[in-house]
C-alpha atoms as a PDB file:
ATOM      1  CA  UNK A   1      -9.633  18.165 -16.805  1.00  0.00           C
ATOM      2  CA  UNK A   2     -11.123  15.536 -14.973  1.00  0.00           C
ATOM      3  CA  UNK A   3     -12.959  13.896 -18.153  1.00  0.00           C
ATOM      4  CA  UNK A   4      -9.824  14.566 -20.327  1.00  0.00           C
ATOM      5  CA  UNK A   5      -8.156  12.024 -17.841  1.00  0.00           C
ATOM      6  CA  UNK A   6     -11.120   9.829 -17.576  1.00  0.00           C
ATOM      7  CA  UNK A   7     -11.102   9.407 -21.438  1.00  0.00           C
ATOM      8  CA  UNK A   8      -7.038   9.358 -21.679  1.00  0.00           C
ATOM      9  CA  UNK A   9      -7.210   6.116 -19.167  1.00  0.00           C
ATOM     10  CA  UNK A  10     -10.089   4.387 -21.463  1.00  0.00           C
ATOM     11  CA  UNK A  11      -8.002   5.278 -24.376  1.00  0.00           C
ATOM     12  CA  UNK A  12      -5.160   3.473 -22.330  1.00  0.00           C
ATOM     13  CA  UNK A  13      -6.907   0.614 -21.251  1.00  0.00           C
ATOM     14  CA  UNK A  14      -7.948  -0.506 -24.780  1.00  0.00           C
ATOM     15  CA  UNK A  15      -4.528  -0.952 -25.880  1.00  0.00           C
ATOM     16  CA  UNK A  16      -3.466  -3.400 -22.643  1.00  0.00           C
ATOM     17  CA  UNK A  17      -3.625  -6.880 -24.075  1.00  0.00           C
ATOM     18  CA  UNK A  18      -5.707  -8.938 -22.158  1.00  0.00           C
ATOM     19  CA  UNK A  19      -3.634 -11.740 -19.699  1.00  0.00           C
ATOM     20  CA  UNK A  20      -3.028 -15.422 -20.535  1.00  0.00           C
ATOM     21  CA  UNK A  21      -3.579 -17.669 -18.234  1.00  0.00           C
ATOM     22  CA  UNK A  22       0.062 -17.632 -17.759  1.00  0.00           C
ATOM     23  CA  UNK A  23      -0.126 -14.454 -16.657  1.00  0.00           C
ATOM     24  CA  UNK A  24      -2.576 -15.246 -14.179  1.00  0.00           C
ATOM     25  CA  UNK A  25      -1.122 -18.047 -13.144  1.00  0.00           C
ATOM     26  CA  UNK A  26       2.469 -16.515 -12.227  1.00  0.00           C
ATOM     27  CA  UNK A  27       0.490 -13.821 -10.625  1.00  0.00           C
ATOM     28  CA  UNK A  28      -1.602 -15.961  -8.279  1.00  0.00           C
ATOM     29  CA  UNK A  29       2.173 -17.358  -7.480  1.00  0.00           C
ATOM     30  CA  UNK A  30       3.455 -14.369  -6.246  1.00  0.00           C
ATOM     31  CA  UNK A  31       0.302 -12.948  -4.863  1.00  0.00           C
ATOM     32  CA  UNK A  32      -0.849 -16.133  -2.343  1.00  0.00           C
ATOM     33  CA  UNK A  33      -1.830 -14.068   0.384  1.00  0.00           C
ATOM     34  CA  UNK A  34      -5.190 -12.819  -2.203  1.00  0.00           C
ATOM     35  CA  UNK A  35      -6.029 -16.257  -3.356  1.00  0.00           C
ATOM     36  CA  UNK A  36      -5.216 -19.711  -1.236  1.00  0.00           C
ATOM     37  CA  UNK A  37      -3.923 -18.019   1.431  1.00  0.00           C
ATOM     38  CA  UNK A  38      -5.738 -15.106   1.988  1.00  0.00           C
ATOM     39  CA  UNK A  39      -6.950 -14.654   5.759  1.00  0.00           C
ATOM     40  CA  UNK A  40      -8.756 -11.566   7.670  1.00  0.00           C
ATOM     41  CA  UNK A  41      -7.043 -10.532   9.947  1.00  0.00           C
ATOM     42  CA  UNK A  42      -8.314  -8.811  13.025  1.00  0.00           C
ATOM     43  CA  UNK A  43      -6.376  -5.558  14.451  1.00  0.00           C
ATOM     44  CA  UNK A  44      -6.056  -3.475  17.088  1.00  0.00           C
ATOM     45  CA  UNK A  45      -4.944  -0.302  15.411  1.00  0.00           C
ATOM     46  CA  UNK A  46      -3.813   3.415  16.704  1.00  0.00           C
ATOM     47  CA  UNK A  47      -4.332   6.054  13.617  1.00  0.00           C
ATOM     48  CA  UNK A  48      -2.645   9.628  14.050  1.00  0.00           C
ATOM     49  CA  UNK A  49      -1.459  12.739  11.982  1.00  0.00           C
ATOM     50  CA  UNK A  50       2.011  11.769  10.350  1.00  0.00           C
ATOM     51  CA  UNK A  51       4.310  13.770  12.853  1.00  0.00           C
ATOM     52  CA  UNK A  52       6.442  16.562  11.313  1.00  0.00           C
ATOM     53  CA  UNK A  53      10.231  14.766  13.273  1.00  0.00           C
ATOM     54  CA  UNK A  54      11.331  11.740  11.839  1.00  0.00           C
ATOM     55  CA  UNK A  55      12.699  10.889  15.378  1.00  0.00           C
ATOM     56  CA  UNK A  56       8.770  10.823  16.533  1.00  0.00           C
ATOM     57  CA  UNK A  57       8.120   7.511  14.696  1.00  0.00           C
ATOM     58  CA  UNK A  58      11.796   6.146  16.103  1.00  0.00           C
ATOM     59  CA  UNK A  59      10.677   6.153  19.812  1.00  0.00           C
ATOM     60  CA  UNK A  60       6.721   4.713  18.414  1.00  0.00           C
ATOM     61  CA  UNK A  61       8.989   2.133  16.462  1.00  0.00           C
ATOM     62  CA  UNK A  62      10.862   0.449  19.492  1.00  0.00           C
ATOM     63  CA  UNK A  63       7.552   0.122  21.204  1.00  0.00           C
ATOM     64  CA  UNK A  64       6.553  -3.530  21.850  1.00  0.00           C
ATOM     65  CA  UNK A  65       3.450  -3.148  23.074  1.00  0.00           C
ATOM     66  CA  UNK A  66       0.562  -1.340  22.578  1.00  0.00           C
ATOM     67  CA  UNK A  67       0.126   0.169  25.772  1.00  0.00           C
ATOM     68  CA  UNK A  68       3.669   1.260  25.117  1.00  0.00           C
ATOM     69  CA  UNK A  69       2.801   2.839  22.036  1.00  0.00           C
ATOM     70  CA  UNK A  70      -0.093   4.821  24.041  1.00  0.00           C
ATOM     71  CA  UNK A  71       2.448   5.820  26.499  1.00  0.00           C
ATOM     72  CA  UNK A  72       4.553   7.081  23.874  1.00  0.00           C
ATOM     73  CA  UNK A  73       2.225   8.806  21.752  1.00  0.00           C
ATOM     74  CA  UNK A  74       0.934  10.639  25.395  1.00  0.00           C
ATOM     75  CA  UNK A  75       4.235  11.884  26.127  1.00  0.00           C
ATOM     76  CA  UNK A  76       4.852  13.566  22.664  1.00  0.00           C
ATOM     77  CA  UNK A  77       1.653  15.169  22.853  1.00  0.00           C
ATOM     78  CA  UNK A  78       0.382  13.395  19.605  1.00  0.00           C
ATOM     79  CA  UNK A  79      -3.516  13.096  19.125  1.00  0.00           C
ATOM     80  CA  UNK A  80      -4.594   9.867  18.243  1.00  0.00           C
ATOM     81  CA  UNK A  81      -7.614   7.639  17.589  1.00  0.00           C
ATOM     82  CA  UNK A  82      -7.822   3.670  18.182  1.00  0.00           C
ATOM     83  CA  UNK A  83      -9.997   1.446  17.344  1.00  0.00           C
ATOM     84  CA  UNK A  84     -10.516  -2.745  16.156  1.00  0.00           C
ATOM     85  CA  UNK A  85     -10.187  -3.013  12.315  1.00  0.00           C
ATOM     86  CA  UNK A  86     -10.439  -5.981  10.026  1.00  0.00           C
ATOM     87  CA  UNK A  87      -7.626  -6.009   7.314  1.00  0.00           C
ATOM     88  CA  UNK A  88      -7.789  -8.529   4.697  1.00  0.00           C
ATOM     89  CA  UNK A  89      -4.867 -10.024   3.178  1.00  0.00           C
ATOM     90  CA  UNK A  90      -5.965  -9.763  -0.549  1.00  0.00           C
ATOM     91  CA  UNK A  91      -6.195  -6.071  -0.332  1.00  0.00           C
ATOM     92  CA  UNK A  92      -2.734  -5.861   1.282  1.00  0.00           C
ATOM     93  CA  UNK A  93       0.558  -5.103  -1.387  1.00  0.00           C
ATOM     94  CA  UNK A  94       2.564  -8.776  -1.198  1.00  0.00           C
ATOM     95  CA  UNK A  95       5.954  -6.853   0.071  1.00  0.00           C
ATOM     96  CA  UNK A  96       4.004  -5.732   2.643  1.00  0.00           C
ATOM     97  CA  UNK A  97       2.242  -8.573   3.934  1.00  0.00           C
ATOM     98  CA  UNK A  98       5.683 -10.548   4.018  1.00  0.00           C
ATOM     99  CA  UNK A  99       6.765  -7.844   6.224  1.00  0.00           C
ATOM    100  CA  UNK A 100       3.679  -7.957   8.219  1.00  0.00           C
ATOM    101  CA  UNK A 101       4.362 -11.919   8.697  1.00  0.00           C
ATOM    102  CA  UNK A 102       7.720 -11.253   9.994  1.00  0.00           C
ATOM    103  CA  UNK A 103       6.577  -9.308  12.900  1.00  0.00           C
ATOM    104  CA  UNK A 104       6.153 -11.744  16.236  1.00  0.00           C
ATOM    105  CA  UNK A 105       3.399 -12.279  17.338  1.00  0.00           C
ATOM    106  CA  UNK A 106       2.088 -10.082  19.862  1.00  0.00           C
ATOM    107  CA  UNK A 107       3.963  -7.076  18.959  1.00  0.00           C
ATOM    108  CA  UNK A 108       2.703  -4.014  16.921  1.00  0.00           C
ATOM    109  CA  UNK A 109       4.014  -2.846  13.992  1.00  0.00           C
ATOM    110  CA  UNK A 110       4.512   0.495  12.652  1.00  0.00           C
ATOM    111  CA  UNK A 111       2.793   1.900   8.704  1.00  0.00           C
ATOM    112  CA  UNK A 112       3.712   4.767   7.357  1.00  0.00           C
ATOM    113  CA  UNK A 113       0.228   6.138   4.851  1.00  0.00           C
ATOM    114  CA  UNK A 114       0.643   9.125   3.465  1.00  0.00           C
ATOM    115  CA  UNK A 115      -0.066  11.738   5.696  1.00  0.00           C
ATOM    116  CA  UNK A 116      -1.484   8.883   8.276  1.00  0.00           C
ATOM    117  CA  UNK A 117       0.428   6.222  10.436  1.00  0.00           C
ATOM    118  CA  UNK A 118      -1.163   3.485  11.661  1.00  0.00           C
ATOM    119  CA  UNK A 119       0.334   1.396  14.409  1.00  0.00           C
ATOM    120  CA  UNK A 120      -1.194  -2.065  14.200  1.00  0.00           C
ATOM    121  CA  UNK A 121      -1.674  -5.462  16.678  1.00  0.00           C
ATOM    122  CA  UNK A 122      -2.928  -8.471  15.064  1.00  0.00           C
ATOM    123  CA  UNK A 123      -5.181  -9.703  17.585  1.00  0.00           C
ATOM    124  CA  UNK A 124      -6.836 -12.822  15.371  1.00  0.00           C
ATOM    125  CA  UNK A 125      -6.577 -14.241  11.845  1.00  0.00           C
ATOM    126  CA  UNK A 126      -9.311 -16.662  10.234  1.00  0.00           C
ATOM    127  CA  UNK A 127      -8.502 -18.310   6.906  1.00  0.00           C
ATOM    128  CA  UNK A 128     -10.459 -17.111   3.968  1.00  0.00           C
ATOM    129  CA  UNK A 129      -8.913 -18.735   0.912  1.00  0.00           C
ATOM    130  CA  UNK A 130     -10.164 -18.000  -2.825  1.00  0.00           C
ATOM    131  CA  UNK A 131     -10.406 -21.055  -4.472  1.00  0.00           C
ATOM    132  CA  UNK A 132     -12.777 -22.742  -7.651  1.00  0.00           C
ATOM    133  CA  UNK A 133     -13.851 -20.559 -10.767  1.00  0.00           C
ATOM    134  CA  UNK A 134     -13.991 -16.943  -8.578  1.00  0.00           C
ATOM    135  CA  UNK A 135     -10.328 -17.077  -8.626  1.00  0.00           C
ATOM    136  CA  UNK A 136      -9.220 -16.949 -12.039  1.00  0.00           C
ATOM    137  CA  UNK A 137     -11.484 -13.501 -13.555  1.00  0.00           C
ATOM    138  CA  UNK A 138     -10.455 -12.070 -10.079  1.00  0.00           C
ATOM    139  CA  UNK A 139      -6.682 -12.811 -11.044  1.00  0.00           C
ATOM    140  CA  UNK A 140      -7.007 -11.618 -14.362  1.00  0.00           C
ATOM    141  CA  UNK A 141      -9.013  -8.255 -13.351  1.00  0.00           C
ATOM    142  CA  UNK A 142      -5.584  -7.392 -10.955  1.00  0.00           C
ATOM    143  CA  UNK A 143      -3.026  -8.392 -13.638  1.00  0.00           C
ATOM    144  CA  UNK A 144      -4.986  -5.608 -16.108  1.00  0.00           C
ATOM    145  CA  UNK A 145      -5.098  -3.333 -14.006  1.00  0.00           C
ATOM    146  CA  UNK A 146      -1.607  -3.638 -12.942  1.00  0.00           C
ATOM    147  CA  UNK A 147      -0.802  -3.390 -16.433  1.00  0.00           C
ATOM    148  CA  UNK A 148      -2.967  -0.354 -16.582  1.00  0.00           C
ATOM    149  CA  UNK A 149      -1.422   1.205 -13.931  1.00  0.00           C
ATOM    150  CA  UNK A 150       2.121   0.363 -15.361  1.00  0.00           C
ATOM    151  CA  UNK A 151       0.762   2.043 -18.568  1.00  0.00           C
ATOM    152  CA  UNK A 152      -0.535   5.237 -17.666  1.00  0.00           C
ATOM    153  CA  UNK A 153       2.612   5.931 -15.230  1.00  0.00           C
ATOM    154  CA  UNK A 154       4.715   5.380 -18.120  1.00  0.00           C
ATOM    155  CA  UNK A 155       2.420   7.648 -20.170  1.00  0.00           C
ATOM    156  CA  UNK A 156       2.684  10.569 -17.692  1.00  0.00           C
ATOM    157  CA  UNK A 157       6.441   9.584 -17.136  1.00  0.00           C
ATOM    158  CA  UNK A 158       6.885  10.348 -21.490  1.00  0.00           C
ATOM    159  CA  UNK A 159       4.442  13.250 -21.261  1.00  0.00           C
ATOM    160  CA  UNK A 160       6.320  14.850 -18.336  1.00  0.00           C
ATOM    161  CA  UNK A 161       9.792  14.345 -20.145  1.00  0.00           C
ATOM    162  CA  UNK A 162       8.787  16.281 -22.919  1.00  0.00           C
ATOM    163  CA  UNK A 163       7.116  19.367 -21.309  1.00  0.00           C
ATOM    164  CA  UNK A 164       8.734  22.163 -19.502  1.00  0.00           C
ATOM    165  CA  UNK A 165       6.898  21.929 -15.880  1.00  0.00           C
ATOM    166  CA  UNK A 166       7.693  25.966 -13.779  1.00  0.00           C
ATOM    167  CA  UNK A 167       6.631  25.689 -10.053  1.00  0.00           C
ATOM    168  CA  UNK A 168       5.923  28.550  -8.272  1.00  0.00           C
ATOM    169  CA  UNK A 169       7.984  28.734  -5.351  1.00  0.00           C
ATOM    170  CA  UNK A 170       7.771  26.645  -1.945  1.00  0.00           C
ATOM    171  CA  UNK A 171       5.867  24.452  -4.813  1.00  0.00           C
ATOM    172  CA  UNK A 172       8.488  22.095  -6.535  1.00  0.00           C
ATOM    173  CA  UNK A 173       8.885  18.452  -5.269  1.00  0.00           C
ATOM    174  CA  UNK A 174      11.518  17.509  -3.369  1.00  0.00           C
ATOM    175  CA  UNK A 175      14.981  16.596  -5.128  1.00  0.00           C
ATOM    176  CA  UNK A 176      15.352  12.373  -6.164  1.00  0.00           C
ATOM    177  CA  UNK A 177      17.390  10.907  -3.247  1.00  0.00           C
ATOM    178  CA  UNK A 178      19.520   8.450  -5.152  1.00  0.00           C
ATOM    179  CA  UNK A 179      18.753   4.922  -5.468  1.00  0.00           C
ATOM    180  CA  UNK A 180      14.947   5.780  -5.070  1.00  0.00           C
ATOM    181  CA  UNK A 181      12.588   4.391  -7.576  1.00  0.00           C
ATOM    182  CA  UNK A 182      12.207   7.177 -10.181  1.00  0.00           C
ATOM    183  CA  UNK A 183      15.354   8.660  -9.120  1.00  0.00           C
ATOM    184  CA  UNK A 184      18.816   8.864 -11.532  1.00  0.00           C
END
């Protein structure tokens, strides 16, 4: 299954067109925090199991401090482990790193990953821009594989349209909540 896939992206990744340098260039313009404004940013950062209440992340949410977020995570019992990080800005989505931005300065901010949370401080940031002749290939690489990406979800997308999927139960995915991406 595993090589079927492998060989169904390569398939897929011949047919996306390579990007002009129009494409690159309106990329690099909505994506300055991985080219002339990308900085590292050093972070304090508490990692734990996603909690099972929604509530949970509420209380870790109005935290402004970290010690706050210690004291929180203490009283609900939640194991944790903390540690200094270095996050840099090119490998952070542009959505989120505007969010990130927003948050004042000294005060932690929640990130929901998956089955993880991270709570994170930003406790230094140091330039790093991307500038000269790395930057163009380096735009290019991430508009093609953004294209990719776009390519193969719609692929699956078409595929799973057309064929009748059965879960077994306790096994099918949640229902759409309206107005979510993918959702009617």
């Amino acid at each position: 299954d595993a090589l079927l896939v492998q060989l169904l992206s390569q398939k897929v990744a011949r047919s996306v067109k390579a990007p002009t340098n129009a494409d690159t260039d309106k990329f690099m313009a909505s994506n300055p925090g991985m080219f002339g404004n990308r900085v590292i940013f050093a972070v304090d950062q508490i990692r734990f199991a996603t909690p099972a209440r929604d509530d949970y992340l509420k209380q870790l949410a109005a935290a402004k401090t970290m010690d706050q977020v210690v004291a929180a995570l203490d009283s609900l019992k939640i194991k944790y482990e903390r540690g200094n990080v270095q996050v840099d800005s090119a490998q952070v989505p542009a959505p989120m790193l505007a969010q990130i931005q927003k948050v004042p300065a000294g005060e932690p901010f929640v990130v929901p990953m998956g089955q993880m949370v991270a709570v994170s401080l930003i406790t230094d940031t140091k330039p790093a821009p991307l500038g000269g002749d790395q930057v163009r290939p380096l735009a290019a690489n991430a508009v093609r594989n953004q294209e990719l990406g776009k390519a193969l979800q719609d692929r699956l997308t078409a595929e799973k349209a057309s064929a009748k999927i059965e879960y077994q139960p306790g096994f099918s995915p949640p229902p759409a909540t309206p107005g979510a991406p993918g959702a009617p």
